[in-house]
N, C-alpha and C. Protein backbone atom coordinates (compact mmCIF):
# COMPACT_ATOMS: atom_id res chain seq x y z
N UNK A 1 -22.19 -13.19 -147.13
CA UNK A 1 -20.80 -13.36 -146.71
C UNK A 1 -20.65 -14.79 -146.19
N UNK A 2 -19.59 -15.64 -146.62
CA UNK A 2 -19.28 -16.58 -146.24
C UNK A 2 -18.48 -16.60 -145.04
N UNK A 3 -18.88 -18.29 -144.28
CA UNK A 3 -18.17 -18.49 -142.92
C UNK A 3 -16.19 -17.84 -142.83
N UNK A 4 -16.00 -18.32 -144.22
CA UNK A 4 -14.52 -18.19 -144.46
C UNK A 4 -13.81 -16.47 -144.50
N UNK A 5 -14.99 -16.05 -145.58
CA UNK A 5 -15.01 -14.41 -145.51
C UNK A 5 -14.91 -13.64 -143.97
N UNK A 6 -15.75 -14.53 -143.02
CA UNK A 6 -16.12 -13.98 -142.07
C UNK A 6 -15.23 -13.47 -141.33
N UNK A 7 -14.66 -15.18 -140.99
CA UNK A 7 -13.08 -15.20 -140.47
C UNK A 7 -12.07 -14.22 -140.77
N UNK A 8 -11.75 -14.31 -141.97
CA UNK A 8 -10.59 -13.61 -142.66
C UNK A 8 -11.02 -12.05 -142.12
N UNK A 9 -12.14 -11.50 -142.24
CA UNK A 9 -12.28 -9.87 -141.85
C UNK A 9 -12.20 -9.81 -140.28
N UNK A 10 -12.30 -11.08 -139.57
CA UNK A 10 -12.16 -10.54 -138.44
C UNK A 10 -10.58 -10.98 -137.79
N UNK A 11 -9.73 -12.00 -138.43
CA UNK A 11 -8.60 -11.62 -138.20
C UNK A 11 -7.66 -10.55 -138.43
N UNK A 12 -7.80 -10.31 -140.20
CA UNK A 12 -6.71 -9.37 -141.09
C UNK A 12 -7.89 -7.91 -140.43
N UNK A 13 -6.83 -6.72 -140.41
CA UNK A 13 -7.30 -5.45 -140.02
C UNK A 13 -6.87 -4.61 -141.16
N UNK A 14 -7.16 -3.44 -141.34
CA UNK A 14 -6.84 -2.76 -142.56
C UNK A 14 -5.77 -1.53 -141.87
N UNK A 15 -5.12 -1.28 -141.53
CA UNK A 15 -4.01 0.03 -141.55
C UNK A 15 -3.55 1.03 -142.16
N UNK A 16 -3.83 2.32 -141.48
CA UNK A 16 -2.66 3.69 -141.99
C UNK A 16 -1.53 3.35 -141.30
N UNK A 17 -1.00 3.83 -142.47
CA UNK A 17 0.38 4.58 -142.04
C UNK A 17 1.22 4.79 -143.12
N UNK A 18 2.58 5.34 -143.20
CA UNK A 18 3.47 5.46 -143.85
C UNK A 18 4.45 3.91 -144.02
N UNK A 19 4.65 4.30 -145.49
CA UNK A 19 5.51 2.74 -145.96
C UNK A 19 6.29 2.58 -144.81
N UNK A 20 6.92 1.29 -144.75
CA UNK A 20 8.11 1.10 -143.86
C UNK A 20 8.88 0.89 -144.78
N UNK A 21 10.32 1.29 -144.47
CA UNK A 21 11.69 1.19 -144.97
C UNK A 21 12.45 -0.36 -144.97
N UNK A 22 12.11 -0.87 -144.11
CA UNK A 22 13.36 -1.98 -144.26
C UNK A 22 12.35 -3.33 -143.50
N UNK A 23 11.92 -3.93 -144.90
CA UNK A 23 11.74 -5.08 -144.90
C UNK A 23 11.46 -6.25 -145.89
N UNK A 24 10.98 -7.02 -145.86
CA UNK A 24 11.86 -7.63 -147.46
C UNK A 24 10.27 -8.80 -147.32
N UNK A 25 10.38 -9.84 -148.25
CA UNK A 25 9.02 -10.64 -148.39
C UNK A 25 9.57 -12.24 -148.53
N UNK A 26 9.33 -13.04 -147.52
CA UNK A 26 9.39 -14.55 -147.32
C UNK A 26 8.89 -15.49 -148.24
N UNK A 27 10.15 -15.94 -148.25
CA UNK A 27 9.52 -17.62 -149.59
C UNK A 27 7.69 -18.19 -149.43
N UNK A 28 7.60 -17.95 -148.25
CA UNK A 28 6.40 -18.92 -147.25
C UNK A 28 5.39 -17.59 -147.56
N UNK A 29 5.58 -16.40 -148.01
CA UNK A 29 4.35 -15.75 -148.33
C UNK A 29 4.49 -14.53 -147.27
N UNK A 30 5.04 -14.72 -145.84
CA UNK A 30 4.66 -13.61 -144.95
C UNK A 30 6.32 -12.44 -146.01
N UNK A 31 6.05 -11.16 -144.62
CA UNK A 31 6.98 -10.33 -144.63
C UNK A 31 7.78 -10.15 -143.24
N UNK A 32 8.86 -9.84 -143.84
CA UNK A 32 9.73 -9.95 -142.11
C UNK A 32 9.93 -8.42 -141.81
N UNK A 33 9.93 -7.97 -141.01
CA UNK A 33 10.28 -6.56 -141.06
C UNK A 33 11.86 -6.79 -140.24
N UNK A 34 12.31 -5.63 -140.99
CA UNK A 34 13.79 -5.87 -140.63
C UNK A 34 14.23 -4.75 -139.48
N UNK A 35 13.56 -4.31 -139.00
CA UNK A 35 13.81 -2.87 -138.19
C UNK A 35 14.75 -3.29 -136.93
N UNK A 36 14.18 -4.45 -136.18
CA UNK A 36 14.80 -4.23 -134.81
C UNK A 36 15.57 -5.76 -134.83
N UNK A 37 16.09 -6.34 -133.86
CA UNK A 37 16.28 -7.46 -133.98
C UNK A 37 15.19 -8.52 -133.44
N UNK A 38 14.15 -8.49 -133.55
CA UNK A 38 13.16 -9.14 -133.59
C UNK A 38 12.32 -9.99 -134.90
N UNK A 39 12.79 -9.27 -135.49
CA UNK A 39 12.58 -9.77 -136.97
C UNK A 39 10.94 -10.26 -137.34
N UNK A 40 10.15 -9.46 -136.83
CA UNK A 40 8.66 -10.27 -137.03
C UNK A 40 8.58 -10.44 -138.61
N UNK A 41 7.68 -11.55 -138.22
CA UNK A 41 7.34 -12.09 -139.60
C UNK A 41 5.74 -12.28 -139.83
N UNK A 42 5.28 -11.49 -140.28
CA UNK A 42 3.75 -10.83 -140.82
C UNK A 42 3.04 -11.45 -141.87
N UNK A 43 1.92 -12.22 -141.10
CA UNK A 43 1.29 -12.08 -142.81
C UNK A 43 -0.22 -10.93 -142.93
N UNK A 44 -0.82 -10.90 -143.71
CA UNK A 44 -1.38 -9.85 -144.17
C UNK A 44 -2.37 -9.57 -142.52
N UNK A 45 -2.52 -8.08 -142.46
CA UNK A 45 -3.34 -7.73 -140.99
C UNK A 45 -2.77 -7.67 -139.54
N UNK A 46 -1.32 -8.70 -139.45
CA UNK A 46 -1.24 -8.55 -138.42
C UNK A 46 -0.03 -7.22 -138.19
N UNK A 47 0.06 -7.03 -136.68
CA UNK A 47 0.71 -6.12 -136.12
C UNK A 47 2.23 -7.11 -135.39
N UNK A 48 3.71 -6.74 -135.78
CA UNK A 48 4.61 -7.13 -135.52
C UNK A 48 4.18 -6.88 -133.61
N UNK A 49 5.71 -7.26 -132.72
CA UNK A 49 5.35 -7.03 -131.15
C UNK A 49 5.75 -5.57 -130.70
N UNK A 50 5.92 -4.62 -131.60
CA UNK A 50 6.08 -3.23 -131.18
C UNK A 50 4.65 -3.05 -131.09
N UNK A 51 3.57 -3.74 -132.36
CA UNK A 51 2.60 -3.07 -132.33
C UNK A 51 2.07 -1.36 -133.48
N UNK A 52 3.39 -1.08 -133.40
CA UNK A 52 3.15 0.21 -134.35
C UNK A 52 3.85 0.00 -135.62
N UNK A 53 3.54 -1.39 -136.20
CA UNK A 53 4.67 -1.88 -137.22
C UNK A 53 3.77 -2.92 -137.81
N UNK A 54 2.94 -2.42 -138.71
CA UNK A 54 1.80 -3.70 -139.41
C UNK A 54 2.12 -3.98 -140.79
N UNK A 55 1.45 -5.25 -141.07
CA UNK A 55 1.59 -5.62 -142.72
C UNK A 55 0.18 -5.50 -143.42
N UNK A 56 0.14 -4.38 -144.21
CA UNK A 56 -1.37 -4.22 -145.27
C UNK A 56 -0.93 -4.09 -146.50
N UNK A 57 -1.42 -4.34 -147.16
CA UNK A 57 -1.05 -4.40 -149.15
C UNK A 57 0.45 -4.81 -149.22
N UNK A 58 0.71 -6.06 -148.16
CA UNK A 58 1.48 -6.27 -148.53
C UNK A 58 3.07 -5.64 -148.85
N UNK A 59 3.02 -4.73 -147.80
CA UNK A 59 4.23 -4.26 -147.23
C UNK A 59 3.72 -3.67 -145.83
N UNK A 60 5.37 -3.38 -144.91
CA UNK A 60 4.98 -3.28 -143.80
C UNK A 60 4.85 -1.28 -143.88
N UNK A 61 4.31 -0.80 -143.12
CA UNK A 61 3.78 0.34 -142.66
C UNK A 61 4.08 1.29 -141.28
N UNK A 62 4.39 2.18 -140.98
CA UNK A 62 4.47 2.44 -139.48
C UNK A 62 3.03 3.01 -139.37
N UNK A 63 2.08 2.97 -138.03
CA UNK A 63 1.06 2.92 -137.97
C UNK A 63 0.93 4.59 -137.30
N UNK A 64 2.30 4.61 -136.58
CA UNK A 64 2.26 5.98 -135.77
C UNK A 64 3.15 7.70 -136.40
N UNK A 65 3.01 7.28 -137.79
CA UNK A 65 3.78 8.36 -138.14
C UNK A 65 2.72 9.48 -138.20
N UNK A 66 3.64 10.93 -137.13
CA UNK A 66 2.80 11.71 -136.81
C UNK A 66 2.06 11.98 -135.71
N UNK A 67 2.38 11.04 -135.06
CA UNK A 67 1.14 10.96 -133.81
C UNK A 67 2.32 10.55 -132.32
N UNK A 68 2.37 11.39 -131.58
CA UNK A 68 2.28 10.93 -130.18
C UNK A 68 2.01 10.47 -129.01
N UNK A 69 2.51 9.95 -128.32
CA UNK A 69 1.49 9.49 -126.70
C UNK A 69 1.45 10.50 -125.87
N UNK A 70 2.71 11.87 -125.96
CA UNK A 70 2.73 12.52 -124.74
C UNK A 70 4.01 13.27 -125.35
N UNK A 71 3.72 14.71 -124.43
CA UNK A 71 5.11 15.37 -124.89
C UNK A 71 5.14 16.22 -123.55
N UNK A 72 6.61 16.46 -123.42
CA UNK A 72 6.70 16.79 -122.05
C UNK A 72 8.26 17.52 -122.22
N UNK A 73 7.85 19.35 -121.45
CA UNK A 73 9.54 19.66 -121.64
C UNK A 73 10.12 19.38 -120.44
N UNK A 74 11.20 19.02 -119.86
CA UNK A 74 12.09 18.59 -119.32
C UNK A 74 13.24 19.32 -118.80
N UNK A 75 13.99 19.36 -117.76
CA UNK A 75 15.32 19.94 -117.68
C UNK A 75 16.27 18.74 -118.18
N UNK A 76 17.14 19.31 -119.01
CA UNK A 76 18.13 18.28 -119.57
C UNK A 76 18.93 17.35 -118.60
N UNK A 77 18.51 17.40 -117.61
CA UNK A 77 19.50 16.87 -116.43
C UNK A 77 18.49 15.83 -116.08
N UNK A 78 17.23 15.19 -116.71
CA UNK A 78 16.90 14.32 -116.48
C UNK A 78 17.06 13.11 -117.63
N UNK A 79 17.85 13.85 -118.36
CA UNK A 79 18.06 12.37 -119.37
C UNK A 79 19.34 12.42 -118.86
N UNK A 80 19.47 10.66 -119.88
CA UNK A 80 21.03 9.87 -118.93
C UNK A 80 22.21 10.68 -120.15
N UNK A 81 22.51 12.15 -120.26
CA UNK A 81 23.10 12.41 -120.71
C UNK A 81 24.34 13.74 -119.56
N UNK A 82 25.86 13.66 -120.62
CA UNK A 82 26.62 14.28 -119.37
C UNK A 82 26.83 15.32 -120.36
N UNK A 83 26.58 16.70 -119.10
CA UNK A 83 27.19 17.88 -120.01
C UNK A 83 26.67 18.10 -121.42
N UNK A 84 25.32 17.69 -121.67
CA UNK A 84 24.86 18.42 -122.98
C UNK A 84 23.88 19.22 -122.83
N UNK A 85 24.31 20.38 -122.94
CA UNK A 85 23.71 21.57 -122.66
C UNK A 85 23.04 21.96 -121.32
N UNK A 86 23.72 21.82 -120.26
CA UNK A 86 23.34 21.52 -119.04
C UNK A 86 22.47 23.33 -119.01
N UNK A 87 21.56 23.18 -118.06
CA UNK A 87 20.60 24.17 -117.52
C UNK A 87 19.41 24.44 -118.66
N UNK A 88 19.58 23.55 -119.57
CA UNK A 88 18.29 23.88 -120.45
C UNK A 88 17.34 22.75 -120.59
N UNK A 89 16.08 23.97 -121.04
CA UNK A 89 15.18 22.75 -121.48
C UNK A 89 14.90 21.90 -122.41
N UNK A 90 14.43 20.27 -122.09
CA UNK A 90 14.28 20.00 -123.66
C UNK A 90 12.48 19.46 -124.16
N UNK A 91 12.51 19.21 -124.95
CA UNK A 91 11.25 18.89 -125.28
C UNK A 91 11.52 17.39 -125.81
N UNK A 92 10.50 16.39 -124.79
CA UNK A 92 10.84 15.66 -124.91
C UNK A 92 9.48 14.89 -125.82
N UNK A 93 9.40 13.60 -126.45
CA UNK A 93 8.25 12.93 -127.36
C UNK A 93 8.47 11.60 -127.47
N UNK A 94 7.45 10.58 -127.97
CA UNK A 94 7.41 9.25 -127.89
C UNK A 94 6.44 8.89 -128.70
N UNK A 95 6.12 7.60 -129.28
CA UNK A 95 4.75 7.05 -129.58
C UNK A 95 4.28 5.93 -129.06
N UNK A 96 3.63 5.19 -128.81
CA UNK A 96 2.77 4.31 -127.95
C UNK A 96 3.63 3.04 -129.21
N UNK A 97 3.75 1.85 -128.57
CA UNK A 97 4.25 0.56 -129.13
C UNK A 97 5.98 0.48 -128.54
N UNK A 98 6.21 -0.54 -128.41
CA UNK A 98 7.97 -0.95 -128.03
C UNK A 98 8.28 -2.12 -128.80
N UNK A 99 9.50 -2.09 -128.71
CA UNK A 99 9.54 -3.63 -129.53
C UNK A 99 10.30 -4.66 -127.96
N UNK A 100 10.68 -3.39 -127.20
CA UNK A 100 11.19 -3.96 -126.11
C UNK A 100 9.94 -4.90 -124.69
N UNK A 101 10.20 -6.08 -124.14
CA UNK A 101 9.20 -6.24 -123.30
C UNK A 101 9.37 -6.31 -122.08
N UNK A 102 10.50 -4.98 -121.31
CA UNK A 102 10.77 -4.89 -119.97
C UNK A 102 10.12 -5.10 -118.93
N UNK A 103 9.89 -6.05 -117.74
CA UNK A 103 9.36 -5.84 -116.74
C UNK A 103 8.88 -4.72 -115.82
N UNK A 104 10.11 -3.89 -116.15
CA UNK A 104 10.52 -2.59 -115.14
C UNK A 104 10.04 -1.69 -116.20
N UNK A 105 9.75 -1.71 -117.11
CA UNK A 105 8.89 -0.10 -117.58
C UNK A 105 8.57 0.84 -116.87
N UNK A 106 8.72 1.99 -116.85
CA UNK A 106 8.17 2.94 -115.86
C UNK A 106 6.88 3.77 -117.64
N UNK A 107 7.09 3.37 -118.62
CA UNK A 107 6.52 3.96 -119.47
C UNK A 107 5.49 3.06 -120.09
N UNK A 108 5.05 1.97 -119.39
CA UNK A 108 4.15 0.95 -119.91
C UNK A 108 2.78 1.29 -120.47
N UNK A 109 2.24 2.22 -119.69
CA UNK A 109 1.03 2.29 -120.31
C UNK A 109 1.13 3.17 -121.90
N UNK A 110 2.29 3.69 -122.08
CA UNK A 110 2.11 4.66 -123.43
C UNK A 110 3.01 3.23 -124.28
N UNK A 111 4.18 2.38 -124.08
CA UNK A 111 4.62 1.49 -124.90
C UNK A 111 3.91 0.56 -124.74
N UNK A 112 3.24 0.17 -124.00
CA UNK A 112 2.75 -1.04 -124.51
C UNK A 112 1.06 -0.88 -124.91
N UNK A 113 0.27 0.14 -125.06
CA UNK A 113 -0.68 0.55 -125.36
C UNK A 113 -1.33 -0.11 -126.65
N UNK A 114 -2.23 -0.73 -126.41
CA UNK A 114 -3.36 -1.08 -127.80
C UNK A 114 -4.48 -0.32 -127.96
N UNK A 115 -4.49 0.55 -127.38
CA UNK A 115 -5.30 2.03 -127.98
C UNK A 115 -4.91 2.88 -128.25
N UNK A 116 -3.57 3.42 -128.73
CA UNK A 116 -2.71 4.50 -128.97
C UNK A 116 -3.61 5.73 -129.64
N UNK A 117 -4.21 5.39 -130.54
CA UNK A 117 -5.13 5.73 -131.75
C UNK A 117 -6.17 7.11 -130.42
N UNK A 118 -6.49 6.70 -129.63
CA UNK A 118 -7.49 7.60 -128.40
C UNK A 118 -6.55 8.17 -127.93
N UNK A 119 -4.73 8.03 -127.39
CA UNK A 119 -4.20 8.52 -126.75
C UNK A 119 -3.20 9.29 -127.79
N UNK A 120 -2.94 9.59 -128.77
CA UNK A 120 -2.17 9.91 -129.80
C UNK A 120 -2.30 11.44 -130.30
N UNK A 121 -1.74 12.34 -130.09
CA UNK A 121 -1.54 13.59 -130.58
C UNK A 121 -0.93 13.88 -132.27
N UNK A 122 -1.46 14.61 -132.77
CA UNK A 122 -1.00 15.27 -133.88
C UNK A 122 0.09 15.84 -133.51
N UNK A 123 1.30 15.36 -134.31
CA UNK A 123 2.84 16.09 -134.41
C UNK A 123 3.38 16.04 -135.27
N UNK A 124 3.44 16.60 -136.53
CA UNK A 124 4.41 16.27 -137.59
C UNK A 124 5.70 17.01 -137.54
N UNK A 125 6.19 16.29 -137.74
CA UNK A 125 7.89 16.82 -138.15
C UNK A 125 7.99 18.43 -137.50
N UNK A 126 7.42 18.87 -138.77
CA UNK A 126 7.47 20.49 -138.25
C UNK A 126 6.95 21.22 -136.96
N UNK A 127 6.00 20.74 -136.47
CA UNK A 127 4.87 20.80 -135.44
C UNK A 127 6.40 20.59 -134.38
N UNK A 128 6.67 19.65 -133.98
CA UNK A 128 8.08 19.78 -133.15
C UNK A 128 8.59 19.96 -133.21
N UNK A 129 9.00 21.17 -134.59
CA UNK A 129 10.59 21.52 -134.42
C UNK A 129 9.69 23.23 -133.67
N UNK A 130 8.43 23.17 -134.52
CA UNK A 130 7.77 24.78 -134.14
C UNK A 130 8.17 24.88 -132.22
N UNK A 131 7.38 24.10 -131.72
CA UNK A 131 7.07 23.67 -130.50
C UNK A 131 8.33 23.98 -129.73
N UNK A 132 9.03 22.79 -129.78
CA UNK A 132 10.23 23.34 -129.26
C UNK A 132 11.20 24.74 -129.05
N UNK A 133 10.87 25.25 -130.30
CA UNK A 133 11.40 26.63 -130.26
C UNK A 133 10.17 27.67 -129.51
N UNK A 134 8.97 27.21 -129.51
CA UNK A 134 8.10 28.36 -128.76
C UNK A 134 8.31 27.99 -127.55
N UNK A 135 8.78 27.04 -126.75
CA UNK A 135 8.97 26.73 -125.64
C UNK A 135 10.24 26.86 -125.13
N UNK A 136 11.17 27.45 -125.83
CA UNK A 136 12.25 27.74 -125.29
C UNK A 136 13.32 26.56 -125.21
N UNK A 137 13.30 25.45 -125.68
CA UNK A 137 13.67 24.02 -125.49
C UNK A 137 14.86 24.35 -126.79
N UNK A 138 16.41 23.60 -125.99
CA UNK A 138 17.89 23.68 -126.59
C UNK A 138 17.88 22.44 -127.48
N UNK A 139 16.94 21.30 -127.18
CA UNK A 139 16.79 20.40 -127.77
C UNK A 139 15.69 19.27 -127.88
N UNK A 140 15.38 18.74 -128.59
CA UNK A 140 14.39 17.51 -129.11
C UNK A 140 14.67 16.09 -128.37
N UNK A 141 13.95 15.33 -128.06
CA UNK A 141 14.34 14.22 -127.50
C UNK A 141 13.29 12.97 -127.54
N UNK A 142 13.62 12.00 -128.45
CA UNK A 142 12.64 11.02 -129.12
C UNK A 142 13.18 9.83 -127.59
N UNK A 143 11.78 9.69 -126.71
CA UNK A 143 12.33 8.77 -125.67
C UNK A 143 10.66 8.32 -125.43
N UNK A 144 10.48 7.91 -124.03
CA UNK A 144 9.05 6.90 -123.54
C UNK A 144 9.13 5.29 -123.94
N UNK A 145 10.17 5.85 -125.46
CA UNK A 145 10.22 4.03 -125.84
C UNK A 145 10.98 4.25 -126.55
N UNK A 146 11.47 2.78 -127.66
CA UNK A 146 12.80 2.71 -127.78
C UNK A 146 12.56 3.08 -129.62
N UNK A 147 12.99 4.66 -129.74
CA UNK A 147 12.70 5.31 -131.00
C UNK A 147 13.16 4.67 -132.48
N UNK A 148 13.76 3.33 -132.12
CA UNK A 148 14.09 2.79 -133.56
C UNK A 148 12.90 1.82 -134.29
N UNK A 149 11.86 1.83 -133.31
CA UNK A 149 10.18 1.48 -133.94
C UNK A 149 9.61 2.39 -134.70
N UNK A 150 10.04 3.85 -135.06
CA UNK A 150 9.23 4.69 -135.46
C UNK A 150 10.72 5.55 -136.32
N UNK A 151 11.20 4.76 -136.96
CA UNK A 151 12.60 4.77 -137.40
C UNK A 151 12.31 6.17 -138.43
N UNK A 152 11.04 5.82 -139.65
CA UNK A 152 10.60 6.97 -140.56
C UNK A 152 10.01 8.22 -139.84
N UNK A 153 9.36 7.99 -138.81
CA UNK A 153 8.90 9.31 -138.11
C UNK A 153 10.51 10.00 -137.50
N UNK A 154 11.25 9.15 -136.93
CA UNK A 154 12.45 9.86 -135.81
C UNK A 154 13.38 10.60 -136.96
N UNK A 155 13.21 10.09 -138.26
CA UNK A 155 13.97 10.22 -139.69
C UNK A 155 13.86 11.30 -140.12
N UNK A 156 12.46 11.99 -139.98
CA UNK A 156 11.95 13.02 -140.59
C UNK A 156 12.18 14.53 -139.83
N UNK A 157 11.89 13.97 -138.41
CA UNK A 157 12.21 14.66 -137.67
C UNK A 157 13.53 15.56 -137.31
N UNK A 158 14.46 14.29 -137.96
CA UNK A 158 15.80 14.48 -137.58
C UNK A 158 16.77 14.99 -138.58
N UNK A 159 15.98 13.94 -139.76
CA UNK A 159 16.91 14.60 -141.13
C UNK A 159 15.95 15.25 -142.28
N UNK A 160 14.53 15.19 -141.71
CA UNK A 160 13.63 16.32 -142.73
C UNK A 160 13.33 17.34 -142.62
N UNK A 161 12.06 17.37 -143.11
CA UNK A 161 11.80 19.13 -142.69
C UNK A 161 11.80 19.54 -141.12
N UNK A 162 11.27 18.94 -140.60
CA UNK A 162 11.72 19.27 -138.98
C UNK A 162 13.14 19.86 -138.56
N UNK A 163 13.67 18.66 -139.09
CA UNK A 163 15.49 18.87 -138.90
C UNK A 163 15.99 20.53 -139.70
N UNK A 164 15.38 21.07 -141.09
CA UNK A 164 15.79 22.23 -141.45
C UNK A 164 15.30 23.14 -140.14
N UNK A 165 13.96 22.86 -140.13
CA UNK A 165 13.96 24.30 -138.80
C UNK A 165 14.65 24.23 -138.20
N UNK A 166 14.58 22.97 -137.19
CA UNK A 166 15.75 23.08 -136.05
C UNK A 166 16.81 23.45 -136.02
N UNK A 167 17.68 22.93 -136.81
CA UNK A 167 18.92 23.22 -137.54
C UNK A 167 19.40 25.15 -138.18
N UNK A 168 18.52 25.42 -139.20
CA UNK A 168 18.97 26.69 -139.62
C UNK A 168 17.90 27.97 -138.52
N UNK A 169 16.99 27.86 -138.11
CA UNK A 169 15.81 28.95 -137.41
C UNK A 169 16.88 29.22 -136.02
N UNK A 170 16.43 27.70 -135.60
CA UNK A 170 16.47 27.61 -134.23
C UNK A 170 18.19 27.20 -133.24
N UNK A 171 18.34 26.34 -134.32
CA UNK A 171 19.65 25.67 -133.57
C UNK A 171 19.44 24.88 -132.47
N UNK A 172 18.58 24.00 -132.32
CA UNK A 172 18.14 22.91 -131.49
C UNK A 172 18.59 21.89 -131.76
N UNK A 173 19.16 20.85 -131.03
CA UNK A 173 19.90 19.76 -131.17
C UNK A 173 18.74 18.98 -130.82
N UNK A 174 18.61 18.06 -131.13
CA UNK A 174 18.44 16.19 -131.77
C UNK A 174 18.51 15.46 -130.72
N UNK A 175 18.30 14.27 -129.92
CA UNK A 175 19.08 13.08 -129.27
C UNK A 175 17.97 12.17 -129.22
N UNK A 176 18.55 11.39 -129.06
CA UNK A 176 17.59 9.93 -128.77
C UNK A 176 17.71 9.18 -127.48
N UNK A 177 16.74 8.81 -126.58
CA UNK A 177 16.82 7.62 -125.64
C UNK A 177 16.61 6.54 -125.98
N UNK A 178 17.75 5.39 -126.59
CA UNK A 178 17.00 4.30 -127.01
C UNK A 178 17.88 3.33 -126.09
N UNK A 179 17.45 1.67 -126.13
CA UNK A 179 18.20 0.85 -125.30
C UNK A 179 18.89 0.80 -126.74
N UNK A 180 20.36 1.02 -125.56
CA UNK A 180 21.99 0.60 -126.87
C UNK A 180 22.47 -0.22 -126.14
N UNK A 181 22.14 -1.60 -125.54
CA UNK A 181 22.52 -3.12 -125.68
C UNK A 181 21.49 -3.67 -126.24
N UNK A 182 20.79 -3.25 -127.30
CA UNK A 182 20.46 -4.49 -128.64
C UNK A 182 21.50 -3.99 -129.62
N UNK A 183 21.77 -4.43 -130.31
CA UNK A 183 22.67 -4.11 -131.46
C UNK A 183 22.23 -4.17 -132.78
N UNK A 184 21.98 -2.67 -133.08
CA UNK A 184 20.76 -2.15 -134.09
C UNK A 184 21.70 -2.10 -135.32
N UNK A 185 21.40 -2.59 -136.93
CA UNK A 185 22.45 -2.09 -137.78
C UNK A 185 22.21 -0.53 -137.69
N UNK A 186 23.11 -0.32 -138.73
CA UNK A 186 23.26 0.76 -139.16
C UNK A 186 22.51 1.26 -140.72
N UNK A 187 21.54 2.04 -140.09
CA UNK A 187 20.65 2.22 -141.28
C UNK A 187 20.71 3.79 -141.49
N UNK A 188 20.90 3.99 -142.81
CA UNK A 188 20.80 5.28 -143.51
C UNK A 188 19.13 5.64 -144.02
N UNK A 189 19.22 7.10 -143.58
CA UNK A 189 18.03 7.70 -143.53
C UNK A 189 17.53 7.84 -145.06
């Protein structure tokens, strides 16, 4: 192995995950991912500043589809919501990475985490819509961090198979905690 080889394997990293949806490929060779208004611009190996948003073969990837930091049911009266479905529980979920870099985090160690991978639970889609309904929970709640990093996981959840259980079984409602002063487009699932 050459000095150059050497280098290159110990910068570029290799990544799972599921394709990412919205990002496009730079004159100059990198990729920008278009998700948040941060706009990272990737070249092969690295991890955008959410962290759960890498570039391998040359497209970007979410690194955390499927996987959680923590799940926790809740009385609905602790999210910043009025009158939705007051006296019930919800089940609340997150994944480790932010794109946000708040001082005041009260959720730092799960968003800003570079070991997610040790702290990360198995959850697919269905797995939380099951969950929620064995727990008695009126609704789902993608929060800890700001859920438009994990745009294909919150997607699946919301408008896939997850979303049929919830929807026709159970009748569990959906919501999101995300910061709404960035000004996110409007992206179809």
């Amino acid at each position: 192995m050459s000095d150059s080889d050497q280098i290159d394997s110990e910068v570029t990293e290799e990544f799972d995950g599921v394709p990412g949806r919205y990002w496009h490929a730079l004159d100059d060779g990198r990729i920008q991912c278009d998700l948040c208004p941060r706009f990272c611009k990737l070249n092969e190996g690295q991890r955008g500043l959410c962290f759960v948003r890498a570039r391998t073969d040359d497209q970007i990837v979410l690194t955390t589809y499927g996987r959680s930091s923590g799940y926790c049911i809740d009385p609905i009266e602790k999210k910043p919501l009025n009158h939705f479905l007051p006296g019930t529980p919800v089940l609340s979920f997150g994944t480790a990475g932010c794109n946000l870099t708040c001082k005041f985090c009260q959720n730092w160690d799960n968003s800003k985490s570079r070991e997610w991978d040790t702290l990360a639970d198995r959850a697919m889609p269905e797995a939380i819509a099951k969950a929620a309904a064995a727990h008695g929970c009126r609704s789902v709640a993608f929060t800890y961090n700001d859920p438009v990093i994990f745009l294909e996981y919150a997607a699946d959840v919301y408008f896939g198979r997850g979303q049929i259980i919830l929807k026709q079984r159970e009748r569990i409602k959906v919501k999101t905690m995300e910061n709404r002063r960035l000004q996110y487009r409007k992206y179809a699932a």
